[in-house]
PDB file of N, CA and C in Angstrom:
ATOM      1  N   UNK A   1      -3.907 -22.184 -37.464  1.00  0.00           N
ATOM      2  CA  UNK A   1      -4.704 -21.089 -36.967  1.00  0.00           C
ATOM      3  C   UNK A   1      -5.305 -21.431 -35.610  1.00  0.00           C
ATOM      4  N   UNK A   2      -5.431 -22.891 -35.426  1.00  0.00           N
ATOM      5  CA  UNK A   2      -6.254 -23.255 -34.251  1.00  0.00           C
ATOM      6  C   UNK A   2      -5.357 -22.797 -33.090  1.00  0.00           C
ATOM      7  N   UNK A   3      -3.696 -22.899 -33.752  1.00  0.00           N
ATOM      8  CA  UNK A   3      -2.808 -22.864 -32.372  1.00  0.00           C
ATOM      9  C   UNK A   3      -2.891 -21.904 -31.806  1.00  0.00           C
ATOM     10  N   UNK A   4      -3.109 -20.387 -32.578  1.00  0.00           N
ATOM     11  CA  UNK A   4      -3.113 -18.820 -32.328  1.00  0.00           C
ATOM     12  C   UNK A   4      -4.046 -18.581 -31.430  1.00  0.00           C
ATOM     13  N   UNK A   5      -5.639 -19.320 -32.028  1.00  0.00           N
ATOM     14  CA  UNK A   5      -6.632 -19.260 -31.176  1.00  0.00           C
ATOM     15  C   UNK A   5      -6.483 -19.850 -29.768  1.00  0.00           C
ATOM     16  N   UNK A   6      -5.924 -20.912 -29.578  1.00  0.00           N
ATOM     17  CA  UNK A   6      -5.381 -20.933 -28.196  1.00  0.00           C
ATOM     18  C   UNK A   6      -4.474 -20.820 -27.153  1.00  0.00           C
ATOM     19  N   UNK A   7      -3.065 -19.953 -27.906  1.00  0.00           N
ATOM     20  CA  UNK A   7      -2.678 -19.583 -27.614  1.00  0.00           C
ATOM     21  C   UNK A   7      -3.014 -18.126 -26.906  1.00  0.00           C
ATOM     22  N   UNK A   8      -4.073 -17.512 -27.690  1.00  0.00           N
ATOM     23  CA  UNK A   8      -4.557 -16.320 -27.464  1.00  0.00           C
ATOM     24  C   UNK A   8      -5.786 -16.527 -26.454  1.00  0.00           C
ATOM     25  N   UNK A   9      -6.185 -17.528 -26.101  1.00  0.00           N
ATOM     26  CA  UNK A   9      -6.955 -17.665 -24.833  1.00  0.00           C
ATOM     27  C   UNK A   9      -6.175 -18.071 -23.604  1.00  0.00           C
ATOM     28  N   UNK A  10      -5.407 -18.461 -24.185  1.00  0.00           N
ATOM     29  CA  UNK A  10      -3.969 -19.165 -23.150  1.00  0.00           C
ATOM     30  C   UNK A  10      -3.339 -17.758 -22.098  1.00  0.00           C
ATOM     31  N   UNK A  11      -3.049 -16.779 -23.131  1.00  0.00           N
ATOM     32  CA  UNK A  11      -2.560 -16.098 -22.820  1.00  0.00           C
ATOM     33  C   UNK A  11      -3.443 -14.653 -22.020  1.00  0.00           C
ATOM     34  N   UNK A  12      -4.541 -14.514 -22.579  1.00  0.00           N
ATOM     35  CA  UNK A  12      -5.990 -14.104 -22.275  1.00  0.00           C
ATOM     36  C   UNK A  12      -5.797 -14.447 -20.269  1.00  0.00           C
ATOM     37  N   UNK A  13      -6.825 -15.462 -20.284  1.00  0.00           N
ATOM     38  CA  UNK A  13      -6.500 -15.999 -18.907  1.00  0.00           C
ATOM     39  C   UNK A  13      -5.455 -15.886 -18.312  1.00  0.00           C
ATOM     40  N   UNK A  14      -3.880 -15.846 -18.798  1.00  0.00           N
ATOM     41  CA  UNK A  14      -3.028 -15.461 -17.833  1.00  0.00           C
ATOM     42  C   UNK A  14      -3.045 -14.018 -17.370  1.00  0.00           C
ATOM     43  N   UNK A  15      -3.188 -13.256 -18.024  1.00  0.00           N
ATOM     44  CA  UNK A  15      -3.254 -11.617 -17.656  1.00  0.00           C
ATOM     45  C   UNK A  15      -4.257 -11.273 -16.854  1.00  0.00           C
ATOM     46  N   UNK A  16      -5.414 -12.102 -16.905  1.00  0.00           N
ATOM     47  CA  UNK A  16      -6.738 -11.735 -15.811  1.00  0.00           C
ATOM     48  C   UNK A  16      -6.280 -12.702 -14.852  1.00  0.00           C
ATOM     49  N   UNK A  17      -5.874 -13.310 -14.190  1.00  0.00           N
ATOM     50  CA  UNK A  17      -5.282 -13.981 -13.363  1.00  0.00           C
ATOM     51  C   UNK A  17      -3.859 -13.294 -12.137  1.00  0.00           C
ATOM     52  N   UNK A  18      -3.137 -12.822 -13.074  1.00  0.00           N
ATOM     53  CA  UNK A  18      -2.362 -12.057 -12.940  1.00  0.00           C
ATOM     54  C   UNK A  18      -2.835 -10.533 -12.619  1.00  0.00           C
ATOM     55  N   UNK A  19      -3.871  -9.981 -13.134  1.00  0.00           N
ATOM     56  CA  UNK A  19      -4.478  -8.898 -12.196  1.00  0.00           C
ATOM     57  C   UNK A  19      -5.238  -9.118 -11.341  1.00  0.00           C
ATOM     58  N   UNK A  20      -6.091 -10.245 -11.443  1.00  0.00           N
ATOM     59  CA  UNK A  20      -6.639 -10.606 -10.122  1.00  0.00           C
ATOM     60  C   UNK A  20      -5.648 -10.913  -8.692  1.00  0.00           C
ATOM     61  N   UNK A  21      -4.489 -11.526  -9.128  1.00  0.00           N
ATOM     62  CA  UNK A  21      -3.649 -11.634  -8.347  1.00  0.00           C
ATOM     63  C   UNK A  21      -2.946 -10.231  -7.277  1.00  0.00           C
ATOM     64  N   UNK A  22      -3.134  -9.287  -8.607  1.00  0.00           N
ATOM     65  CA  UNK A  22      -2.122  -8.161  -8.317  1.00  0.00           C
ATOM     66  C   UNK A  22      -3.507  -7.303  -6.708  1.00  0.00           C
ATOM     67  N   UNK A  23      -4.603  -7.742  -7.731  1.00  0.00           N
ATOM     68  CA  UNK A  23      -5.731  -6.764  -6.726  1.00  0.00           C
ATOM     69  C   UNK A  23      -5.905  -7.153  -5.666  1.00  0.00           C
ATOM     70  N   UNK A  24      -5.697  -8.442  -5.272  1.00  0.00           N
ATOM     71  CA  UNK A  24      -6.045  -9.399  -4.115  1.00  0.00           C
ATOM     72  C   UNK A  24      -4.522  -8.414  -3.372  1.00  0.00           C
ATOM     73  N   UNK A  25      -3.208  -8.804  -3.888  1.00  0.00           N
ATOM     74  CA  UNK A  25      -2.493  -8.473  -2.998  1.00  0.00           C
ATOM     75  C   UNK A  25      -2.238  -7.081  -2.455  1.00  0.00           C
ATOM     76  N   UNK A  26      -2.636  -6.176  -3.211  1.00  0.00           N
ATOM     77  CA  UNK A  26      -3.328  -4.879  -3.148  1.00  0.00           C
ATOM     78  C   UNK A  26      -4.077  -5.215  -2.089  1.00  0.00           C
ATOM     79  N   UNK A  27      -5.224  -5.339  -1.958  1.00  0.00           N
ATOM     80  CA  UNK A  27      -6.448  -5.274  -0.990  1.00  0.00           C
ATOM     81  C   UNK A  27      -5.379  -5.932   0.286  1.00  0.00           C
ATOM     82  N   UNK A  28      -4.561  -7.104   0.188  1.00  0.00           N
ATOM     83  CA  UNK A  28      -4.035  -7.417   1.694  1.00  0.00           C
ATOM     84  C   UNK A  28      -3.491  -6.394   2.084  1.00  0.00           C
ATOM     85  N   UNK A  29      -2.291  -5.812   1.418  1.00  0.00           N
ATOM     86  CA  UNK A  29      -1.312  -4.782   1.885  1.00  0.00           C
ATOM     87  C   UNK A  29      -2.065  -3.416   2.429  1.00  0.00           C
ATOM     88  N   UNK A  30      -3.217  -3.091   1.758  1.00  0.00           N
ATOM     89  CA  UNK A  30      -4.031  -1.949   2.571  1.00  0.00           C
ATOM     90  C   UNK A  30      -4.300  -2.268   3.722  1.00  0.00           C
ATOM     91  N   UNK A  31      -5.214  -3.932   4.307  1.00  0.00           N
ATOM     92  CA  UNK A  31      -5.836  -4.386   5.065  1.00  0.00           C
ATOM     93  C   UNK A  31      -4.704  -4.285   6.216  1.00  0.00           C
ATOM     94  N   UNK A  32      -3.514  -5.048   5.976  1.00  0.00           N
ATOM     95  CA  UNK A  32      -2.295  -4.874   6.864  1.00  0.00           C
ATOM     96  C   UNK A  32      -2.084  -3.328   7.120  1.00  0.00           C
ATOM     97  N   UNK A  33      -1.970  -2.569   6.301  1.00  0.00           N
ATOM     98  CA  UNK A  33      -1.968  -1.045   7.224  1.00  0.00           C
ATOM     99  C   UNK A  33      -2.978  -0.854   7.757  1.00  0.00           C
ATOM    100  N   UNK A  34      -4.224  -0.819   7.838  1.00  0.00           N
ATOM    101  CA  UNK A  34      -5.321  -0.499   8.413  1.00  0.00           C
ATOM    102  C   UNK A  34      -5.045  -0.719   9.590  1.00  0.00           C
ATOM    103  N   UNK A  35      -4.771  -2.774   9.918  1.00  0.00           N
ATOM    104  CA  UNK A  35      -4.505  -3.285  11.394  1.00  0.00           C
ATOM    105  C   UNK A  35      -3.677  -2.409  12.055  1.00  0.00           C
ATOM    106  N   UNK A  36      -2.715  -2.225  11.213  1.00  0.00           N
ATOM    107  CA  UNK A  36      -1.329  -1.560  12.122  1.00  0.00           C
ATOM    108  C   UNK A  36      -1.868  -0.174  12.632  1.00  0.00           C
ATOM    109  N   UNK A  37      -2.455   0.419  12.093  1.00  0.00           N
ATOM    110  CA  UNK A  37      -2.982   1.434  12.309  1.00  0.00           C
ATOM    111  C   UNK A  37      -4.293   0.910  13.942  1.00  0.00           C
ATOM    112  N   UNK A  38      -4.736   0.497  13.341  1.00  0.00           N
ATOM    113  CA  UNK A  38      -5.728   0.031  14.496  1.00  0.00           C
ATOM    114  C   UNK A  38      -4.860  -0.121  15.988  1.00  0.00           C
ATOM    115  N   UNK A  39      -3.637  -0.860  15.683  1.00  0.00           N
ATOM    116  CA  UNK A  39      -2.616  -1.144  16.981  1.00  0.00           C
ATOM    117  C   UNK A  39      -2.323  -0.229  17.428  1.00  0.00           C
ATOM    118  N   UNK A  40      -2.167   1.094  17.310  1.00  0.00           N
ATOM    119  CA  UNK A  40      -1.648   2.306  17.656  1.00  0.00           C
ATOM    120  C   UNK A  40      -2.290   2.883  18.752  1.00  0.00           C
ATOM    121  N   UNK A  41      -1.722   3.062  19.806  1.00  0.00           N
ATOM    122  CA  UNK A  41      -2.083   3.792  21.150  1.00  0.00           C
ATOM    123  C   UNK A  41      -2.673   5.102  20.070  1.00  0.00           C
ATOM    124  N   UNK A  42      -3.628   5.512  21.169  1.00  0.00           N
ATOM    125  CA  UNK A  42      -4.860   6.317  21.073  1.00  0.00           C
ATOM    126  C   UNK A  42      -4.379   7.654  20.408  1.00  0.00           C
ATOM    127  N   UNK A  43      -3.682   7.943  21.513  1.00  0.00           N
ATOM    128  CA  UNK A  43      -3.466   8.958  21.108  1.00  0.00           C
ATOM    129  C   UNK A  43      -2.226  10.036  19.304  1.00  0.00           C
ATOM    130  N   UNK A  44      -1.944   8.695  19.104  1.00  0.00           N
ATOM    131  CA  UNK A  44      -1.510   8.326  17.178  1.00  0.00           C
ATOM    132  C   UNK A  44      -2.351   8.015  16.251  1.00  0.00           C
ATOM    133  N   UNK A  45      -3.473   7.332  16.504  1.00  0.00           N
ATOM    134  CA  UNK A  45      -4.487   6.578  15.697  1.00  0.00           C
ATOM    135  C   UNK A  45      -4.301   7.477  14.769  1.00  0.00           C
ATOM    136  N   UNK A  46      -5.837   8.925  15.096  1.00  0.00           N
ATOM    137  CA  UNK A  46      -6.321   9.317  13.936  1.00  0.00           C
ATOM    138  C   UNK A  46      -5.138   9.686  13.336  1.00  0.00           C
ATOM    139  N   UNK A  47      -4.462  10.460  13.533  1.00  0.00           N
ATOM    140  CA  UNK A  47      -3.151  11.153  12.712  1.00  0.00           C
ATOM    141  C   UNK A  47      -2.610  10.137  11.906  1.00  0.00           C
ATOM    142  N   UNK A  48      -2.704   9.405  12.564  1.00  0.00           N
ATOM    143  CA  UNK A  48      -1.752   8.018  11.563  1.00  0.00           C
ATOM    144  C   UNK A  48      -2.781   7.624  10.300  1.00  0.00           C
ATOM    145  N   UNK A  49      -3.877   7.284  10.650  1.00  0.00           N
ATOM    146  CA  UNK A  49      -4.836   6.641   9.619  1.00  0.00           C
ATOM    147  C   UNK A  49      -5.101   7.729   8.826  1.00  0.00           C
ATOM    148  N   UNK A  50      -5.068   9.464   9.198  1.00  0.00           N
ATOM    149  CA  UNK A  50      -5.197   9.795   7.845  1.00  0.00           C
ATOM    150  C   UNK A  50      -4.183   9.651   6.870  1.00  0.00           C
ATOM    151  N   UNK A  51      -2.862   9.705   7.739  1.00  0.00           N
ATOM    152  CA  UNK A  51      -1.739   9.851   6.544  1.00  0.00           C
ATOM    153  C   UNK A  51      -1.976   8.795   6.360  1.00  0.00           C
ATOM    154  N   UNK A  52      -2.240   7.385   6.481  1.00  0.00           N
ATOM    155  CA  UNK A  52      -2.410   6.039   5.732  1.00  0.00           C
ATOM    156  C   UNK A  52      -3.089   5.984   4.552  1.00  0.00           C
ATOM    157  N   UNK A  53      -4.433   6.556   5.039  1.00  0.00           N
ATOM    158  CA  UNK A  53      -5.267   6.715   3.990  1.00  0.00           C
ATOM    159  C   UNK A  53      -5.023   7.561   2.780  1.00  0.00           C
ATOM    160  N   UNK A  54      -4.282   8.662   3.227  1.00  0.00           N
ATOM    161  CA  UNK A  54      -3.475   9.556   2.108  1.00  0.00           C
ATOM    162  C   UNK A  54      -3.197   8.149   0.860  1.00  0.00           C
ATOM    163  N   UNK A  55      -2.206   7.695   1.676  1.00  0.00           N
ATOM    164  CA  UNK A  55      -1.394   6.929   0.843  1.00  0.00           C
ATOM    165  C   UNK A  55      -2.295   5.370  -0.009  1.00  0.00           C
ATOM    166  N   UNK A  56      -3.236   5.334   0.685  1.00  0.00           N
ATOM    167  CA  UNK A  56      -3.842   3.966  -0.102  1.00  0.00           C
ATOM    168  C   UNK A  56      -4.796   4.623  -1.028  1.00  0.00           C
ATOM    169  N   UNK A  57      -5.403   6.319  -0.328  1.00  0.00           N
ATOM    170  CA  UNK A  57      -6.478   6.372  -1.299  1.00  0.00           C
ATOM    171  C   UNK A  57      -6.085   7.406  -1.879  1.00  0.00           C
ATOM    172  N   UNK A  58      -5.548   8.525  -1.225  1.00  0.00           N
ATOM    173  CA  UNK A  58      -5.010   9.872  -2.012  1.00  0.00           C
ATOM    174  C   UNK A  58      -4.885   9.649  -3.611  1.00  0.00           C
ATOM    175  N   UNK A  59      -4.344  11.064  -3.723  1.00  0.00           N
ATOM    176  CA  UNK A  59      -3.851  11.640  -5.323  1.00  0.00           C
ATOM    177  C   UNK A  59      -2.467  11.444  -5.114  1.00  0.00           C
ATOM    178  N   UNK A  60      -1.898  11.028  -5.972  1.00  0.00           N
ATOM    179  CA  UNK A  60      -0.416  11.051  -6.324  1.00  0.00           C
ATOM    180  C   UNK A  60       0.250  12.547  -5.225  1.00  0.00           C
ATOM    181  N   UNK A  61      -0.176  13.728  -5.864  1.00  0.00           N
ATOM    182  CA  UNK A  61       0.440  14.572  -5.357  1.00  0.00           C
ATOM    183  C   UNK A  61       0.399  14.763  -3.810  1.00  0.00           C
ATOM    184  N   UNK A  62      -0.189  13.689  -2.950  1.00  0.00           N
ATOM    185  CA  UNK A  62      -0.571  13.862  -1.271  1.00  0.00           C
ATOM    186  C   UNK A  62       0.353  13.059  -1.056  1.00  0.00           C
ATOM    187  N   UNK A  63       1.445  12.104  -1.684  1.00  0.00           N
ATOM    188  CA  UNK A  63       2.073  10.957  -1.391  1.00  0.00           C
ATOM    189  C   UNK A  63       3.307  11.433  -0.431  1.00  0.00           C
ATOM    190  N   UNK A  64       4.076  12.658  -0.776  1.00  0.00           N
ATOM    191  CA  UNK A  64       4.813  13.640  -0.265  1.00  0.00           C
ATOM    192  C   UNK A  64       4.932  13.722   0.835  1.00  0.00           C
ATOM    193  N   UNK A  65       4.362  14.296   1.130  1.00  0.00           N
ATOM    194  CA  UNK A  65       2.941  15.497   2.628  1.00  0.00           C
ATOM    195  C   UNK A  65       2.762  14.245   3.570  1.00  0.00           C
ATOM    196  N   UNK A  66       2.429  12.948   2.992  1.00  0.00           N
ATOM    197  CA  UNK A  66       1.753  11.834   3.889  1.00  0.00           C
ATOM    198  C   UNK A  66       3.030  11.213   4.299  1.00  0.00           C
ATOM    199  N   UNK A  67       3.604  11.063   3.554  1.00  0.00           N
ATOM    200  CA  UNK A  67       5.050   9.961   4.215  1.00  0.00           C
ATOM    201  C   UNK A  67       6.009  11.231   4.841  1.00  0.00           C
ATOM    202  N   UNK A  68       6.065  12.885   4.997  1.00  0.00           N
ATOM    203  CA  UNK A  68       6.361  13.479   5.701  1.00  0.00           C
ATOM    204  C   UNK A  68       5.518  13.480   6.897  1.00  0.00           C
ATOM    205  N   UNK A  69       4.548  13.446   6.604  1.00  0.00           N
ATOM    206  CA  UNK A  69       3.832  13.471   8.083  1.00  0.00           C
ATOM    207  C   UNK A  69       4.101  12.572   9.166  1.00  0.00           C
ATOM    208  N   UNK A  70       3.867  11.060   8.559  1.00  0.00           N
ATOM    209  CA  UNK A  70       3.920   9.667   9.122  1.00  0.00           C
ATOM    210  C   UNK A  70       5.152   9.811   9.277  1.00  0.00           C
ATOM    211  N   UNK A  71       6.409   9.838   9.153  1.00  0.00           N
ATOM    212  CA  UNK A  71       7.521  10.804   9.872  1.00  0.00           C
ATOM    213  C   UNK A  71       7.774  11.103  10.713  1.00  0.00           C
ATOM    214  N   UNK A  72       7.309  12.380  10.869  1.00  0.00           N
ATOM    215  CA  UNK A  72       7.059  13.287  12.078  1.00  0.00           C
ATOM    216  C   UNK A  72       6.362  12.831  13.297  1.00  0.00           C
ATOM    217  N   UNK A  73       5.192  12.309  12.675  1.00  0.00           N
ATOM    218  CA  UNK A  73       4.411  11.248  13.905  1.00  0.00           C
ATOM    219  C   UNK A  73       4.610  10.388  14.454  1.00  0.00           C
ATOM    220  N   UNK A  74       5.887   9.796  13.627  1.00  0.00           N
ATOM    221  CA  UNK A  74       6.065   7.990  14.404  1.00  0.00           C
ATOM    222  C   UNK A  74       7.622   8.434  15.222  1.00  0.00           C
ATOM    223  N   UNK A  75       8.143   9.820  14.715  1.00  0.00           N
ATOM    224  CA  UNK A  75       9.813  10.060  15.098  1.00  0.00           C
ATOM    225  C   UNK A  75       9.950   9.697  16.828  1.00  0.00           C
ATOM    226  N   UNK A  76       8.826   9.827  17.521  1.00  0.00           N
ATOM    227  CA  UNK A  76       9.429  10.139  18.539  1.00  0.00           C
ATOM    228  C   UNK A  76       9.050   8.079  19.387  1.00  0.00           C
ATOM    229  N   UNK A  77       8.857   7.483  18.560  1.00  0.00           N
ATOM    230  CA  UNK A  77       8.283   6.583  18.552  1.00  0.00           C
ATOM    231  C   UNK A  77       8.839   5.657  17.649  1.00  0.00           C
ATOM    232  N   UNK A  78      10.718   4.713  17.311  1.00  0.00           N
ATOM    233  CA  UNK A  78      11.412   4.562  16.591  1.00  0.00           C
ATOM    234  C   UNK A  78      11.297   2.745  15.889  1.00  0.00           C
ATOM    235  N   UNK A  79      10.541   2.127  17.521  1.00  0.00           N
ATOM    236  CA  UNK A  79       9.892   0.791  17.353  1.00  0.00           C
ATOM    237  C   UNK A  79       8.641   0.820  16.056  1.00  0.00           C
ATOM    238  N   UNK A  80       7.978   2.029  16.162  1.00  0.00           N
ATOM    239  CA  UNK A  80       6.456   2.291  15.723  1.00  0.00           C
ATOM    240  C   UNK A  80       7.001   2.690  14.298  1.00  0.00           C
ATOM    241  N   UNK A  81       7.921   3.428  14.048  1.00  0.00           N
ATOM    242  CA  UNK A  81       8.313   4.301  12.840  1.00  0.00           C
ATOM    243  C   UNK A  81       8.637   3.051  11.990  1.00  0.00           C
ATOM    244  N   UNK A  82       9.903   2.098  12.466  1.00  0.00           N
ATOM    245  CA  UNK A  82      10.401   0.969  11.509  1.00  0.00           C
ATOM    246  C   UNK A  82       9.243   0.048  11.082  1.00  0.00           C
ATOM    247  N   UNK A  83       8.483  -0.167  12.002  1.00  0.00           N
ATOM    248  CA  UNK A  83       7.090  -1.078  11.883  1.00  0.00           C
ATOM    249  C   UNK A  83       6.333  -0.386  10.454  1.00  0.00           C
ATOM    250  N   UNK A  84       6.351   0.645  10.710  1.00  0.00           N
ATOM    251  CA  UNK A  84       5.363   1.127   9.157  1.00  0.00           C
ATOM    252  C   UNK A  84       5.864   1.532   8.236  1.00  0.00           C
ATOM    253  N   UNK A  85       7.084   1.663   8.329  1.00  0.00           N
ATOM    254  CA  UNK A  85       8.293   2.260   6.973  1.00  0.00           C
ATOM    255  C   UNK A  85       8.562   0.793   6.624  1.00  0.00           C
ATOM    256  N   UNK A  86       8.499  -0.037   7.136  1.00  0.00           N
ATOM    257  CA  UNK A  86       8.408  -1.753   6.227  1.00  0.00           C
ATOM    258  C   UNK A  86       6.641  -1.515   5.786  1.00  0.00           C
ATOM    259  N   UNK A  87       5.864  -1.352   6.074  1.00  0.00           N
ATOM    260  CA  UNK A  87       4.491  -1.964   5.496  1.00  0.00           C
ATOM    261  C   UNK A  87       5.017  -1.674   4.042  1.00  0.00           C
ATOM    262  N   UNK A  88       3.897  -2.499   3.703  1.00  0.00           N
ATOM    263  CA  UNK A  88       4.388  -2.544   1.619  1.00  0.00           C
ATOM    264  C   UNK A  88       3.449  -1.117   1.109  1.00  0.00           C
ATOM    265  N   UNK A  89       2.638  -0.607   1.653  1.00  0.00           N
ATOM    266  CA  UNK A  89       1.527  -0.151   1.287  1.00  0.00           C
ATOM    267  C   UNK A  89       2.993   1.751   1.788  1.00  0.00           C
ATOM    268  N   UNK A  90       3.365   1.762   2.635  1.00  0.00           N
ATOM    269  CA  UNK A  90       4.314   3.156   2.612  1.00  0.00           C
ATOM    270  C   UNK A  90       5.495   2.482   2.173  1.00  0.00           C
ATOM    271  N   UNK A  91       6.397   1.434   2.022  1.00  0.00           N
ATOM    272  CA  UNK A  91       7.747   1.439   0.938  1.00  0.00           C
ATOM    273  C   UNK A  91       6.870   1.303  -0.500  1.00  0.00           C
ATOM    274  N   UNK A  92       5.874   1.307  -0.616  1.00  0.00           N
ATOM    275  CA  UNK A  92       5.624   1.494  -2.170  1.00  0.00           C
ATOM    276  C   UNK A  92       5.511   2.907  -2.412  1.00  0.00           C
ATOM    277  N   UNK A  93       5.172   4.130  -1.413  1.00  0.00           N
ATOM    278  CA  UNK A  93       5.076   5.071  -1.702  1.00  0.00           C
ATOM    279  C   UNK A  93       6.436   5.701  -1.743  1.00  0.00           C
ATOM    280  N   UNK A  94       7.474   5.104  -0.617  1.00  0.00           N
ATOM    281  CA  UNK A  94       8.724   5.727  -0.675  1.00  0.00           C
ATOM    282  C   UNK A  94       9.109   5.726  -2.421  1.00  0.00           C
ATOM    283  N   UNK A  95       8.683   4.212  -2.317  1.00  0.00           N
ATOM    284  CA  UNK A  95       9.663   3.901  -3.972  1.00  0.00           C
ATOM    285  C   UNK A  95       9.082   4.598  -5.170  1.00  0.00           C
ATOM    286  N   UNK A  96       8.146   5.412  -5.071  1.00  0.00           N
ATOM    287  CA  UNK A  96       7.211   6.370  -5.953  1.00  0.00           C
ATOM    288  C   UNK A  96       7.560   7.350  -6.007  1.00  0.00           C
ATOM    289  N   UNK A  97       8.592   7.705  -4.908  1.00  0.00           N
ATOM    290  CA  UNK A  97       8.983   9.268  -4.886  1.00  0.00           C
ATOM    291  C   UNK A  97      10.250   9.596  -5.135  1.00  0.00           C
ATOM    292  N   UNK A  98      11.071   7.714  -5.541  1.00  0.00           N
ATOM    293  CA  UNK A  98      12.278   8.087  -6.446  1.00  0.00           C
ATOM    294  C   UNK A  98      12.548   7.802  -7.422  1.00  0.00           C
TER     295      UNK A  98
END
């Protein structure tokens, strides 16, 4: 019985570890869009950071609308577009919408 009991703390601690892990890398991948966002000539910023924010803080159903937007905004701009269609924080949203 003793083994269960520590197995079951064993295993306890791995799962809070493992979400602590998950939240930490969460919090980087936002922090990294934020910067990127910050890098953006002036006249992209706000447009960009809301659709960002769509996507880190929004409702599911804005996920759409935001990675169409960020789209449209970065199209004419193809260096800027590939740069944020890699961030993890919009290919996690791509990969949400298939």
């Amino acid at each position: 019985m003793a083994d269960a009991a520590v197995m079951a703390t064993f295993f306890h601690a791995w799962r809070k570890r493992q979400a602590e892990k998950q939240a930490a890398e969460w919090t980087d991948e936002q922090e990294e869009a934020r910067v990127a966002v910050e890098e953006l000539p002036d006249v992209l910023r706000d447009q960009v950071r809301r659709t960002v924010e769509k996507l880190i803080e929004g409702p599911d159903t804005e996920v759409e609308g935001a990675l169409e937007e960020l789209d449209q905004l970065l199209e004419p701009h193809p260096d800027l577009k590939e740069r944020f269609f890699r961030l993890r924080v919009v290919d996690d949203a791509v990969k949400f919408l298939k």
